[in-house]
N, C-alpha and C. Protein backbone atom coordinates (compact mmCIF):
# COMPACT_ATOMS: atom_id res chain seq x y z
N UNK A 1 -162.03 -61.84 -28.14
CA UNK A 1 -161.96 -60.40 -28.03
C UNK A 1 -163.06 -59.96 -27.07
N UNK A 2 -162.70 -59.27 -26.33
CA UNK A 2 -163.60 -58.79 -25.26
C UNK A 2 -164.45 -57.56 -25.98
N UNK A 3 -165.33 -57.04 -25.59
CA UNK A 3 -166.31 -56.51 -26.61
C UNK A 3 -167.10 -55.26 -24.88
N UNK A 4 -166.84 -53.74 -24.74
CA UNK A 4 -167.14 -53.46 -23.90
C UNK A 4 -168.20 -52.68 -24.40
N UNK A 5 -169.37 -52.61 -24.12
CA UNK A 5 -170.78 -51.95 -24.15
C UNK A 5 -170.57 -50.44 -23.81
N UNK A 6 -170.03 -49.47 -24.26
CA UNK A 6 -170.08 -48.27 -23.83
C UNK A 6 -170.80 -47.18 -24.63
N UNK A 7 -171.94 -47.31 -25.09
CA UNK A 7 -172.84 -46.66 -25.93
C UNK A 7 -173.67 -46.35 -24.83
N UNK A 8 -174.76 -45.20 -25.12
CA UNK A 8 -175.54 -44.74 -23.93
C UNK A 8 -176.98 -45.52 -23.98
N UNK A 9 -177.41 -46.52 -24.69
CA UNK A 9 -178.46 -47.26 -24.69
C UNK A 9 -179.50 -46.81 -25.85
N UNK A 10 -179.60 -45.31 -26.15
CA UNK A 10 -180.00 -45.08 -27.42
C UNK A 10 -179.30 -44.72 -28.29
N UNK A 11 -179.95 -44.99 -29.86
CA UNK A 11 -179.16 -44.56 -30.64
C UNK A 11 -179.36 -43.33 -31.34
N UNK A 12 -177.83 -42.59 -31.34
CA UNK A 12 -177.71 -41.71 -31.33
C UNK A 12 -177.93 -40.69 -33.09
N UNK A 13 -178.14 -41.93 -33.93
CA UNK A 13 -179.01 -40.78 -35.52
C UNK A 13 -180.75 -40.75 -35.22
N UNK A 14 -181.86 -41.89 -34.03
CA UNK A 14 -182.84 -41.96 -34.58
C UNK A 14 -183.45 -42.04 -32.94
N UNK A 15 -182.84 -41.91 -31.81
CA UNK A 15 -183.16 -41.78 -30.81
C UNK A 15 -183.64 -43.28 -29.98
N UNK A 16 -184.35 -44.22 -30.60
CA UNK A 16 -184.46 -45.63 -30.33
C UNK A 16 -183.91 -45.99 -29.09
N UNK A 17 -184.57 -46.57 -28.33
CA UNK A 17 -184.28 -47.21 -27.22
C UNK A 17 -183.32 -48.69 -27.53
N UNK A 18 -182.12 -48.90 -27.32
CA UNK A 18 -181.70 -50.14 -27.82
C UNK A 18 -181.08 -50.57 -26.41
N UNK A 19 -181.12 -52.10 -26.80
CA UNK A 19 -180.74 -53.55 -25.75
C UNK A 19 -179.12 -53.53 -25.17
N UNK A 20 -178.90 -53.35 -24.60
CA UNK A 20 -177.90 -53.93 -23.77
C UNK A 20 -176.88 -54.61 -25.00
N UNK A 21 -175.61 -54.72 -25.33
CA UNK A 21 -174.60 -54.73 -26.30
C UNK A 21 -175.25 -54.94 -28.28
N UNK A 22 -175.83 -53.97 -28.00
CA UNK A 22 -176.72 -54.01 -29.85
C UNK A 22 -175.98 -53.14 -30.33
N UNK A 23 -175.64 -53.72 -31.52
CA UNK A 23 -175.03 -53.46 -32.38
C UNK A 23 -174.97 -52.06 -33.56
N UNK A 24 -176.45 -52.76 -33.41
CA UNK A 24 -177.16 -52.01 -34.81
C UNK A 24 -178.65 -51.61 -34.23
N UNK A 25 -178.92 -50.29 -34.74
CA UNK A 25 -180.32 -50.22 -34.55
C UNK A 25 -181.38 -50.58 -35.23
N UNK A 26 -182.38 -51.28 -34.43
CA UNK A 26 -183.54 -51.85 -34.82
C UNK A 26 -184.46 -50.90 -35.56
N UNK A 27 -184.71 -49.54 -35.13
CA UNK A 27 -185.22 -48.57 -36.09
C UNK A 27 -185.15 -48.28 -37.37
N UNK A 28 -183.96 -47.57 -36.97
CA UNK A 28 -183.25 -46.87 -38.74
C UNK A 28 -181.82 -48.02 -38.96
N UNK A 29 -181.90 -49.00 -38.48
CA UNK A 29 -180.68 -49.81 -38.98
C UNK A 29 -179.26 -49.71 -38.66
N UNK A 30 -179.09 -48.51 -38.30
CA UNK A 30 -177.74 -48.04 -38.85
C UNK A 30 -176.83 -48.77 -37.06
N UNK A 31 -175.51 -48.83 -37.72
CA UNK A 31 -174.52 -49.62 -36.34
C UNK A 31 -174.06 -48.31 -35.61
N UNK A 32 -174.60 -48.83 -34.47
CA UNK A 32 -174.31 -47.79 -33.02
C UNK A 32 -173.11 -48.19 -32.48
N UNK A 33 -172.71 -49.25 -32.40
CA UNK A 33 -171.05 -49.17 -31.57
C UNK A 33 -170.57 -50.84 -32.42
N UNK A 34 -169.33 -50.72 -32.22
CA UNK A 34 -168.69 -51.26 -32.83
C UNK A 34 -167.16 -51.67 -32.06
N UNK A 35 -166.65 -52.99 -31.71
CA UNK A 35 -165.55 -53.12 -31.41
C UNK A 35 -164.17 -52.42 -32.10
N UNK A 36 -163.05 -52.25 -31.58
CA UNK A 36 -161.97 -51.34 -31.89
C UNK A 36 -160.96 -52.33 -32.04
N UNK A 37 -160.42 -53.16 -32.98
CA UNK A 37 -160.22 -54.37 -32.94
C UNK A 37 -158.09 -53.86 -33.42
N UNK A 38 -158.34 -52.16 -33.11
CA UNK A 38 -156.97 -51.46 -33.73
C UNK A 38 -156.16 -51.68 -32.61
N UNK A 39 -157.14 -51.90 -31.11
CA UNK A 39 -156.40 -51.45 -30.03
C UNK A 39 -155.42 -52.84 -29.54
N UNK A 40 -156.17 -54.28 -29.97
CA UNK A 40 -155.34 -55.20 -29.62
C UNK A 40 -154.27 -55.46 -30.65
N UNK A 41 -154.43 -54.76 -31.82
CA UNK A 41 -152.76 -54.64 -32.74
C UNK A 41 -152.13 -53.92 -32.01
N UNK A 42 -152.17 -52.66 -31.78
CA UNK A 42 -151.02 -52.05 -30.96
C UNK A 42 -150.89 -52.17 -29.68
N UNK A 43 -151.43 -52.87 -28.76
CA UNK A 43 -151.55 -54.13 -27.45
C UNK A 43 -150.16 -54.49 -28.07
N UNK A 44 -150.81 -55.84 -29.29
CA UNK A 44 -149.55 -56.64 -29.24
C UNK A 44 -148.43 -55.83 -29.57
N UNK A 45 -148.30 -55.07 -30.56
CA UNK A 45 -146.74 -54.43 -30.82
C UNK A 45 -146.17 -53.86 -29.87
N UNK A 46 -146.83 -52.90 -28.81
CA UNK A 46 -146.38 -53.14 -27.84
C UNK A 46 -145.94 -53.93 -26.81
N UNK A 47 -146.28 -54.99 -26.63
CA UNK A 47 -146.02 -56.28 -25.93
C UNK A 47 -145.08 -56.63 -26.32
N UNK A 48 -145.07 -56.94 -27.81
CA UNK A 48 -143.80 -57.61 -28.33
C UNK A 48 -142.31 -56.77 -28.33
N UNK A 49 -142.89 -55.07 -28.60
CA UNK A 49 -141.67 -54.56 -28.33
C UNK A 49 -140.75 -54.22 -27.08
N UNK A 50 -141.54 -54.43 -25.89
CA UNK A 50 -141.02 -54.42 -24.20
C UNK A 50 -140.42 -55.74 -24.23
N UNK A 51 -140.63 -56.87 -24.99
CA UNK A 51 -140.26 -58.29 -24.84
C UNK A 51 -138.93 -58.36 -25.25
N UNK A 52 -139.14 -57.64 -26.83
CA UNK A 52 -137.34 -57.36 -27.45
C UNK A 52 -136.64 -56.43 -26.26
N UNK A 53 -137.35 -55.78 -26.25
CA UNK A 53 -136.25 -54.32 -25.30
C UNK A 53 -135.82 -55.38 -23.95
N UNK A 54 -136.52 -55.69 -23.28
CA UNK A 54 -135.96 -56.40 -21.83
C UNK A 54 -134.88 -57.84 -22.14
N UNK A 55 -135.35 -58.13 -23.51
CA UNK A 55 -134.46 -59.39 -24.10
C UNK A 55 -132.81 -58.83 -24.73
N UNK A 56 -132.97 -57.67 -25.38
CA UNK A 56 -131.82 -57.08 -25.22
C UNK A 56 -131.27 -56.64 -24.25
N UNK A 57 -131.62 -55.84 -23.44
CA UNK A 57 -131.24 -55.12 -21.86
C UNK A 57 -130.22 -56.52 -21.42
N UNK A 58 -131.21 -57.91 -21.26
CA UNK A 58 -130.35 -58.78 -20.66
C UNK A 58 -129.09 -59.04 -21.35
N UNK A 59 -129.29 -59.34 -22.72
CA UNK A 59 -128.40 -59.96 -23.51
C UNK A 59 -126.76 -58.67 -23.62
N UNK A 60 -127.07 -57.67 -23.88
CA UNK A 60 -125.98 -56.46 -23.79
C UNK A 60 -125.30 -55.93 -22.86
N UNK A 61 -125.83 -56.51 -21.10
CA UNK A 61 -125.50 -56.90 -19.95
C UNK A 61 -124.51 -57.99 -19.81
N UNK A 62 -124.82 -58.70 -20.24
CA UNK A 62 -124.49 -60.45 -20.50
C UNK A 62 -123.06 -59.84 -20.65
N UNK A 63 -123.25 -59.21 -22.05
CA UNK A 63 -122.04 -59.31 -23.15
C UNK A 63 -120.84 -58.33 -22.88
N UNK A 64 -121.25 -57.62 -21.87
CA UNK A 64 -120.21 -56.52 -21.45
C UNK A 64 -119.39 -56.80 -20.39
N UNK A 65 -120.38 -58.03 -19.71
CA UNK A 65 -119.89 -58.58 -17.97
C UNK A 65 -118.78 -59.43 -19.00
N UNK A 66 -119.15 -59.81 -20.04
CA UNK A 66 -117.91 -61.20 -20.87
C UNK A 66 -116.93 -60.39 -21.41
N UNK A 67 -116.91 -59.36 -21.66
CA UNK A 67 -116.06 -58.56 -22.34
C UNK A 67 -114.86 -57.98 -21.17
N UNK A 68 -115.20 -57.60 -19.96
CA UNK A 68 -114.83 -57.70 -18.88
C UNK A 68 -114.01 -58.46 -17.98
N UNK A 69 -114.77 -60.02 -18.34
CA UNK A 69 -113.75 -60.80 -17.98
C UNK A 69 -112.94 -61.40 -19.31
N UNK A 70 -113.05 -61.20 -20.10
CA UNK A 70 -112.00 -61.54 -21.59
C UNK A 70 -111.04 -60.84 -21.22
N UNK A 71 -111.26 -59.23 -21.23
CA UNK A 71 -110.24 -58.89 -21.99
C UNK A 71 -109.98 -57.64 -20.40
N UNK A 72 -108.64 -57.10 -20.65
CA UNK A 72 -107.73 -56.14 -19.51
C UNK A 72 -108.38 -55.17 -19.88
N UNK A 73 -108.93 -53.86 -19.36
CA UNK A 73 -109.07 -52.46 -19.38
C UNK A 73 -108.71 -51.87 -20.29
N UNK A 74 -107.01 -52.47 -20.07
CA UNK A 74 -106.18 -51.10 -21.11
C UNK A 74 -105.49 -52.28 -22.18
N UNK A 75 -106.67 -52.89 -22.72
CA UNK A 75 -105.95 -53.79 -23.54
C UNK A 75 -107.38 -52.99 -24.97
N UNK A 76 -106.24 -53.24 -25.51
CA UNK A 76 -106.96 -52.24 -27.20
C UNK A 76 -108.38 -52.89 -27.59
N UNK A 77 -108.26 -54.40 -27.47
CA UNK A 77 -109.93 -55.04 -27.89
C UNK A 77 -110.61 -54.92 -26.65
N UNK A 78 -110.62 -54.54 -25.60
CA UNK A 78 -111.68 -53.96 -24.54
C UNK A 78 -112.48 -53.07 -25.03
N UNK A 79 -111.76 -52.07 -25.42
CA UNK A 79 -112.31 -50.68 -25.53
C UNK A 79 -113.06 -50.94 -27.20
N UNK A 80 -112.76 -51.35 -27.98
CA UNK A 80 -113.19 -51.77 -29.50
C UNK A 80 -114.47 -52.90 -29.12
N UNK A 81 -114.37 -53.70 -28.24
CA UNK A 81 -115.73 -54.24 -27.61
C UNK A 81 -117.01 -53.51 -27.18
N UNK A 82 -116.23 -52.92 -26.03
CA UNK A 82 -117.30 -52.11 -25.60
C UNK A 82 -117.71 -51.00 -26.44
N UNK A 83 -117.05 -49.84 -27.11
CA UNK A 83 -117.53 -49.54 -28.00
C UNK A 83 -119.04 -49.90 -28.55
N UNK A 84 -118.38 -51.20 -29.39
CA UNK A 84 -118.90 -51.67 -30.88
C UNK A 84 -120.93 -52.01 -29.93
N UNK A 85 -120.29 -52.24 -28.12
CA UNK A 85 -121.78 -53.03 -27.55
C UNK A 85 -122.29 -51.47 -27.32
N UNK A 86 -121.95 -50.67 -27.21
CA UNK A 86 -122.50 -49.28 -26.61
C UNK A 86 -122.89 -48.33 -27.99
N UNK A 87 -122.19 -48.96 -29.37
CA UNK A 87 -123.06 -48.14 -30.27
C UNK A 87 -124.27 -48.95 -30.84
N UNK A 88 -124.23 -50.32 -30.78
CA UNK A 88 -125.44 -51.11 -30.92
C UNK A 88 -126.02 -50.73 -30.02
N UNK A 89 -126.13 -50.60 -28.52
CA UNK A 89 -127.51 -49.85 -28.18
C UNK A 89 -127.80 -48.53 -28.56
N UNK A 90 -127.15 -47.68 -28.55
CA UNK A 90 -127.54 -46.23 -29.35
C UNK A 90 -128.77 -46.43 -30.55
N UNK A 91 -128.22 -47.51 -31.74
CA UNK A 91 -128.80 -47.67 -32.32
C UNK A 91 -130.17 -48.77 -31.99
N UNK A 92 -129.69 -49.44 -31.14
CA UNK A 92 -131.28 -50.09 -31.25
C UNK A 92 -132.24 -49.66 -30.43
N UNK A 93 -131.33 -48.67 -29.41
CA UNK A 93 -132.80 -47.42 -28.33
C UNK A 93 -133.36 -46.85 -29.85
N UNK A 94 -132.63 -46.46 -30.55
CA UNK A 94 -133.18 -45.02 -31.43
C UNK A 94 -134.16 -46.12 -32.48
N UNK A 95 -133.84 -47.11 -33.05
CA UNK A 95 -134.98 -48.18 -33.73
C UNK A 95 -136.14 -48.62 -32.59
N UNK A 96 -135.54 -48.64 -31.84
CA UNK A 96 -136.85 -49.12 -30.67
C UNK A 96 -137.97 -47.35 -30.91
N UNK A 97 -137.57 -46.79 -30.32
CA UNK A 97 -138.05 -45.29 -30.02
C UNK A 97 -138.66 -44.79 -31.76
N UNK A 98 -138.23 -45.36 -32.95
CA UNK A 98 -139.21 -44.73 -34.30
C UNK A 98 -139.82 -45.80 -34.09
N UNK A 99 -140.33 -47.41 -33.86
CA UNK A 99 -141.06 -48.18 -33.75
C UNK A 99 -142.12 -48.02 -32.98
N UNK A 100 -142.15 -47.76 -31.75
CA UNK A 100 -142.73 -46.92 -30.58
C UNK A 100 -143.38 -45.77 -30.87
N UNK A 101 -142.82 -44.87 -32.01
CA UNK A 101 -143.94 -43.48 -32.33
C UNK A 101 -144.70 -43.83 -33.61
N UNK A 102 -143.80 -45.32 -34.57
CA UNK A 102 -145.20 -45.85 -35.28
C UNK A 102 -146.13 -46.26 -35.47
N UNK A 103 -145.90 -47.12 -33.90
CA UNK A 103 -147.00 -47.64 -33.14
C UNK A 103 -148.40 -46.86 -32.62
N UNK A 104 -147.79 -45.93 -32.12
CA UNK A 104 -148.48 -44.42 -31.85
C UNK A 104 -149.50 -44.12 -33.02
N UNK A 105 -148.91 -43.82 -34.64
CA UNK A 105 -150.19 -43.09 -34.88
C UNK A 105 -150.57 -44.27 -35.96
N UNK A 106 -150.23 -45.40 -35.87
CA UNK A 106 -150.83 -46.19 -36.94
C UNK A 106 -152.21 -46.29 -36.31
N UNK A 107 -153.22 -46.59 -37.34
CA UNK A 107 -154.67 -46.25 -37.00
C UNK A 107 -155.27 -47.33 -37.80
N UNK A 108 -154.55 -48.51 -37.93
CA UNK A 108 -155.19 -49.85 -38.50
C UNK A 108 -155.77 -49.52 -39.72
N UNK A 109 -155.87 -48.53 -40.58
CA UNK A 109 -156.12 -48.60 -41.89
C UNK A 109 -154.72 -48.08 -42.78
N UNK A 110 -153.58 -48.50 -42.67
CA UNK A 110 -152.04 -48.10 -43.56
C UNK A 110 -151.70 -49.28 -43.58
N UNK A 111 -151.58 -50.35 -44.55
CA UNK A 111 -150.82 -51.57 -44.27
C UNK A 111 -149.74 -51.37 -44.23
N UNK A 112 -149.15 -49.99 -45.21
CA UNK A 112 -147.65 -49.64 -44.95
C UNK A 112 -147.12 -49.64 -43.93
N UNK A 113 -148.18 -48.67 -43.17
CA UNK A 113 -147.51 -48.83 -41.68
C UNK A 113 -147.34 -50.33 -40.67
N UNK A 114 -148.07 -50.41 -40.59
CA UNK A 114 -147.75 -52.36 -40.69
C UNK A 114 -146.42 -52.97 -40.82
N UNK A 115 -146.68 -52.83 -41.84
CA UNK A 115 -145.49 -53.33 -42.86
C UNK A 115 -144.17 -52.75 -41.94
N UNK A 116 -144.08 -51.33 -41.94
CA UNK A 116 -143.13 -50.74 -41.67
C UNK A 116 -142.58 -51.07 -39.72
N UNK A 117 -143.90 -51.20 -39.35
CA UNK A 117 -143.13 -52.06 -37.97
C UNK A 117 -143.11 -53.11 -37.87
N UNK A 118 -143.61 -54.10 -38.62
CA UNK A 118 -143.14 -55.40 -38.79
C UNK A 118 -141.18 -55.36 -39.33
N UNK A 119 -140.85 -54.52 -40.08
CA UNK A 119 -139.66 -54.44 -40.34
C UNK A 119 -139.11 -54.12 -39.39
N UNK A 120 -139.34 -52.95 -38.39
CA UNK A 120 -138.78 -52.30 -37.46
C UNK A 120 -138.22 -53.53 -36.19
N UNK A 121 -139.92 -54.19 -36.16
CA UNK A 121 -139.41 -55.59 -35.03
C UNK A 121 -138.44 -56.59 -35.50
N UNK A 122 -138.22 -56.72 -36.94
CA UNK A 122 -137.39 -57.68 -37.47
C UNK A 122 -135.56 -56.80 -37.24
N UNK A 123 -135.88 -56.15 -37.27
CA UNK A 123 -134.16 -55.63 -37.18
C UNK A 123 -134.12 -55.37 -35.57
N UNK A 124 -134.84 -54.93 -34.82
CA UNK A 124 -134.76 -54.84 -33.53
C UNK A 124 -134.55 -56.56 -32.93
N UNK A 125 -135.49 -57.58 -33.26
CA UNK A 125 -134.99 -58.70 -33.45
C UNK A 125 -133.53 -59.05 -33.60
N UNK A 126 -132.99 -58.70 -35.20
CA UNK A 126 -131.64 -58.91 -35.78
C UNK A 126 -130.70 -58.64 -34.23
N UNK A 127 -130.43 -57.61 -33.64
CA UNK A 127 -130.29 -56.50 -32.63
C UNK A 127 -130.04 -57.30 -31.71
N UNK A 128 -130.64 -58.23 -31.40
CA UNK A 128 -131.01 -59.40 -30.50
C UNK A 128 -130.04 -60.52 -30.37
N UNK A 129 -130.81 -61.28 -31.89
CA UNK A 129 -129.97 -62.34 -32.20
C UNK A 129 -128.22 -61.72 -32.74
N UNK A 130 -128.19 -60.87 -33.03
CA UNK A 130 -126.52 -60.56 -32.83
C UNK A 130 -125.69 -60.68 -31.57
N UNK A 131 -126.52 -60.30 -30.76
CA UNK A 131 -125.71 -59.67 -29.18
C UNK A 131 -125.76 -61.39 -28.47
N UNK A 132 -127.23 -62.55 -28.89
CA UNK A 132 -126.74 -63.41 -28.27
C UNK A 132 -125.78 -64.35 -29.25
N UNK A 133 -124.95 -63.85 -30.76
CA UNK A 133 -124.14 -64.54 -30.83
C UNK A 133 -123.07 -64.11 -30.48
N UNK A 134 -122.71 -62.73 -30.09
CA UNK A 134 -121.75 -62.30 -29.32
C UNK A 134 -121.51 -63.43 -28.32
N UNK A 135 -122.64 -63.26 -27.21
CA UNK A 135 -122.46 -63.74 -26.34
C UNK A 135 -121.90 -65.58 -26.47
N UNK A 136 -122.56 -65.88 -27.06
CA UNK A 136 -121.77 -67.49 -27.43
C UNK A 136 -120.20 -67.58 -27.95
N UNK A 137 -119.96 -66.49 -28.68
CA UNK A 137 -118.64 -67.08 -28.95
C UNK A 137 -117.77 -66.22 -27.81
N UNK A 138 -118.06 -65.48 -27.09
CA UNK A 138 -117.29 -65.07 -25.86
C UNK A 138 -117.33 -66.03 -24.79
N UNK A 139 -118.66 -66.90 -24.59
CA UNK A 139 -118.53 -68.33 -23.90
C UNK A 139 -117.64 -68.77 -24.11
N UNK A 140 -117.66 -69.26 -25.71
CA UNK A 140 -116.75 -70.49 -26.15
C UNK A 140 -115.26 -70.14 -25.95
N UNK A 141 -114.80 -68.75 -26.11
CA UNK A 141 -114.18 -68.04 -25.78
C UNK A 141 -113.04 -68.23 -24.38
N UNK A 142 -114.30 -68.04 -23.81
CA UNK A 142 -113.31 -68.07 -22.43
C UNK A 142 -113.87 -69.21 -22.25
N UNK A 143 -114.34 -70.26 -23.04
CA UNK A 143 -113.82 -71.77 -21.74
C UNK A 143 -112.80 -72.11 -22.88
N UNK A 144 -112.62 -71.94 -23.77
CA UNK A 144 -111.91 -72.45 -24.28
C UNK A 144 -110.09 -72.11 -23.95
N UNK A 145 -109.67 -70.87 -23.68
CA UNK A 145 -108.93 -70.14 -23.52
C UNK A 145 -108.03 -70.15 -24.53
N UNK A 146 -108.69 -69.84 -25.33
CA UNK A 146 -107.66 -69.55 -26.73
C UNK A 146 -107.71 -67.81 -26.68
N UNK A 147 -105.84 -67.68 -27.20
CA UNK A 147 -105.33 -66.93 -27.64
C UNK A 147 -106.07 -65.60 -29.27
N UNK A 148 -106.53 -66.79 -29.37
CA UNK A 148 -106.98 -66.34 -30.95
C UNK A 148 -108.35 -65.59 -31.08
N UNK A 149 -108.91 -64.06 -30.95
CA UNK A 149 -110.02 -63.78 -30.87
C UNK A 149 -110.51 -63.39 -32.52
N UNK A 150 -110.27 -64.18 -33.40
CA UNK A 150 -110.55 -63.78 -35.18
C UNK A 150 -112.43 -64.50 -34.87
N UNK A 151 -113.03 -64.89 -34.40
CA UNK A 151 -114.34 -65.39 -34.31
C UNK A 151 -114.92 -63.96 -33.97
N UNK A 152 -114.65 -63.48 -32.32
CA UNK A 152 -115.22 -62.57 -32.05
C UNK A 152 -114.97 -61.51 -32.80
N UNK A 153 -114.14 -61.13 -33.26
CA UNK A 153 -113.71 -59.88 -34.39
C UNK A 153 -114.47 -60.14 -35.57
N UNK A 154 -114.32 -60.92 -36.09
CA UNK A 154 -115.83 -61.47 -37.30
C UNK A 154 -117.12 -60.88 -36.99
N UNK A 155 -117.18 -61.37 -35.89
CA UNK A 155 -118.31 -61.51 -35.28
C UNK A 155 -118.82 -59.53 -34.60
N UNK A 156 -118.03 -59.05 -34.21
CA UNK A 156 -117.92 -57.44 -33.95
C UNK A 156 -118.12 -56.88 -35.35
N UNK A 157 -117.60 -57.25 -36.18
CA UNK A 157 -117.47 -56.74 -37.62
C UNK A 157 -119.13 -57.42 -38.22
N UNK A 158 -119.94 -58.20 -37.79
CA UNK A 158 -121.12 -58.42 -38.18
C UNK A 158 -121.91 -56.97 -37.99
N UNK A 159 -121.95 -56.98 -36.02
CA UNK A 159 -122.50 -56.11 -36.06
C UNK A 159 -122.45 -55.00 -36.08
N UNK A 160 -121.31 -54.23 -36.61
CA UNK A 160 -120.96 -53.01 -36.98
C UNK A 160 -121.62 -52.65 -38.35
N UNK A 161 -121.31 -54.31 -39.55
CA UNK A 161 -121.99 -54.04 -40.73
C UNK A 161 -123.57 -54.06 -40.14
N UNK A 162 -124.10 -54.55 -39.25
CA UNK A 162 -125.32 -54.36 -39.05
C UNK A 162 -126.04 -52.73 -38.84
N UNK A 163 -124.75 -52.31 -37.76
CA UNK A 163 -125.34 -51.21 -37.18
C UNK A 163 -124.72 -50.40 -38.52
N UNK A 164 -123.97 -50.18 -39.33
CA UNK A 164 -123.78 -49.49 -40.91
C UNK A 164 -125.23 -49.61 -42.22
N UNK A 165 -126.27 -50.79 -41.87
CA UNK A 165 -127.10 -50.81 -42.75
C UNK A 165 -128.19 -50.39 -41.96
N UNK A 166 -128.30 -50.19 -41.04
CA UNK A 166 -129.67 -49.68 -40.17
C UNK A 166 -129.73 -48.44 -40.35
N UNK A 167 -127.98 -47.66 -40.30
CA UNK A 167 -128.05 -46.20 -40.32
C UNK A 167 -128.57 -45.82 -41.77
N UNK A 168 -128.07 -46.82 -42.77
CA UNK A 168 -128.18 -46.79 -44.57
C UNK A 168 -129.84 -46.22 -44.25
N UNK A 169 -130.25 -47.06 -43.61
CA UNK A 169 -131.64 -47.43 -44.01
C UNK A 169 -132.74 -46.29 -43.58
């Protein structure tokens, strides 16, 4: 942890002349500056949450270019595809965006809050790993060239129940 010296050299209850990154004053004792150890938690949650967001961006790209070449325009599971990929992002901008303003005022003393974006990254996660199993069975999909799309419809119907318990929630 990097540790930046930005105190004015005395301390400020007893006037004391103090050293170059001191802690504590030698006078009256008391601690003059102190590392902010809140700012590299919400560093990382931020980090980690641009990591999900650009990891989805790709993956919901992916899955629409496959949906595209699966299926005809005016063929009924096009539009029930795209859909089902265009209300999963609705919902995971709007989970991204309350994660993002929890990040904001958590102040490293709420473990709730914690807690509560650790959940937030786990379903934004979920969000993730759904869209890249989309994407695999639309692979398997079209190399396979089967007739039969009951995998991907399973699989649409995951994340619909997904995007149905996020709204629950």
């Amino acid at each position: 942890m990097t540790i930046n010296d930005n105190h004015n050299h005395f301390c400020i209850y007893c006037g004391a002349k103090l050293d170059f990154g001191q802690h504590f004053c030698t006078k009256c004792g008391k601690e003059v500056f102190h590392a902010e150890p809140i700012y590299e938690v919400v560093s990382r949650y931020y980090d980690l949450l641009y990591d999900i967001e650009q990891e989805y961006d790709v993956k919901q790209e992916r899955a629409k270019e496959l949906v595209n070449k699966l299926f005809d325009p005016s063929h009924l599971s096009y539009n029930k595809f795209l859909s089902s990929i265009n209300k999963s992002n609705g919902l995971f901008n709007n989970q991204l965006d309350v994660a993002k303003r929890m990040i904001e005022v958590y102040d490293g003393t709420k473990d709730f809050i914690e807690h509560e974006i650790d959940n937030k990254i786990r379903t934004l996660q979920t969000f993730v790993d759904k869209m890249n199993d989309l994407i695999d069975e639309m692979v398997i999909h079209l190399s396979s060239n089967k007739q039969d799309t009951g995998d991907i419809n399973n699989l649409f119907e995951d994340i619909d129940d997904l995007i149905d318990s996020v709204k629950d929630y």
